[in-house]
Protein backbone atom coordinates (compact mmCIF):
# COMPACT_ATOMS: atom_id res chain seq x y z
CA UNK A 1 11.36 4.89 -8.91
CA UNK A 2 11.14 1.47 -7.45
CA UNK A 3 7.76 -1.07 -7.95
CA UNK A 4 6.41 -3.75 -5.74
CA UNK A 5 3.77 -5.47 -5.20
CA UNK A 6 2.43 -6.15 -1.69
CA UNK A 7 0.00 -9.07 -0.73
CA UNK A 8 -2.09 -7.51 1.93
CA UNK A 9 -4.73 -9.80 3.76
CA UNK A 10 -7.89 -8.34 4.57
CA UNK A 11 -9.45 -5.96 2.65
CA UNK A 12 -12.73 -6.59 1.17
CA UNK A 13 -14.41 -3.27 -0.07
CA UNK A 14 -14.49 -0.26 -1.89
CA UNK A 15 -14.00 1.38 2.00
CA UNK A 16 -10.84 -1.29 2.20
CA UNK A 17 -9.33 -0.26 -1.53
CA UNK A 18 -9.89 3.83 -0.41
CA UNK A 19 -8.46 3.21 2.69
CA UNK A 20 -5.32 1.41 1.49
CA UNK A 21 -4.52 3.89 -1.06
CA UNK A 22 -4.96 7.10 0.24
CA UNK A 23 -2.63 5.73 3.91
CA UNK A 24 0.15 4.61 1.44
CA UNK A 25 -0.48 8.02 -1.40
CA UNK A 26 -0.31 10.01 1.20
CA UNK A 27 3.11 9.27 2.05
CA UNK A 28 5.93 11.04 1.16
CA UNK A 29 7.99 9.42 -1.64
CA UNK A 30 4.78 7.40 -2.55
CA UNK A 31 4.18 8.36 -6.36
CA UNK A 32 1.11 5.60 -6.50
CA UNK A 33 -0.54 3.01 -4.98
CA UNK A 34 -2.74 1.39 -6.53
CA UNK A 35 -5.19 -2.12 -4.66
CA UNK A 36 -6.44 -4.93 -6.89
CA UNK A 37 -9.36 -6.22 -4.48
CA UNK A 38 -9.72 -9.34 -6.75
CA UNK A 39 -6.08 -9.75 -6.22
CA UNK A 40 -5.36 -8.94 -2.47
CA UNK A 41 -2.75 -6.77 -3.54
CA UNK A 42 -1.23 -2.96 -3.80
CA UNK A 43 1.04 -2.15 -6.00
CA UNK A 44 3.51 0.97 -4.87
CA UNK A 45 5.95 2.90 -7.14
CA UNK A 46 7.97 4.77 -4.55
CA UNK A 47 11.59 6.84 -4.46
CA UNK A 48 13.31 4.17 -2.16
CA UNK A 49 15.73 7.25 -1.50
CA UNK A 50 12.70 8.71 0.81
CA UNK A 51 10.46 6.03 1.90
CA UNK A 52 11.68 2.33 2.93
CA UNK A 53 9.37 -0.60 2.16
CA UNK A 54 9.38 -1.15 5.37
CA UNK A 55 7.59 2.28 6.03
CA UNK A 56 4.86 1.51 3.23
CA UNK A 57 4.26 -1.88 5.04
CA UNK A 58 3.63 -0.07 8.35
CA UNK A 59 1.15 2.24 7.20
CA UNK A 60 -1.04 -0.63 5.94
CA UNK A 61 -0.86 -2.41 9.34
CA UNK A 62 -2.04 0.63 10.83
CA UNK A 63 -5.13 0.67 8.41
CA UNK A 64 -5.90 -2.58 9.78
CA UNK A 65 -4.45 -4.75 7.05
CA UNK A 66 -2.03 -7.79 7.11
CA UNK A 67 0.77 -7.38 4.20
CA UNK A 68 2.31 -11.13 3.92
């Protein structure tokens, strides 16, 4: 299992923190994700053999979220 943390721009909420986590739990590979509000950040453990960073990334974008 790998761990990052991701500084994503944007969210604001309870709706934003829900949002966030459920798009990146939901994918496949994605053991947790986890959003510090207070922070601006997620943090993802993930099995780099079946999702790429870059995939995580993407499904935040598509929430509506900058990751920097």
């Amino acid at each position: 299992m790998e761990k990052q943390i991701l500084k994503v721009g944007g969210m604001s909420c309870g709706h934003c923190k829900k949002a966030v986590e459920n798009a990146v739990g939901n994918l496949n590979g994605v053991q947790a994700a986890v959003v510090d509000l207070e922070q601006a950040t997620v943090e993802v453990q993930f099995d780099a053999n079946i999702v790429t960073l870059g995939e995580i990334k993407e499904v935040i974008d598509d929430q509506g979220y900058d990751v920097e």
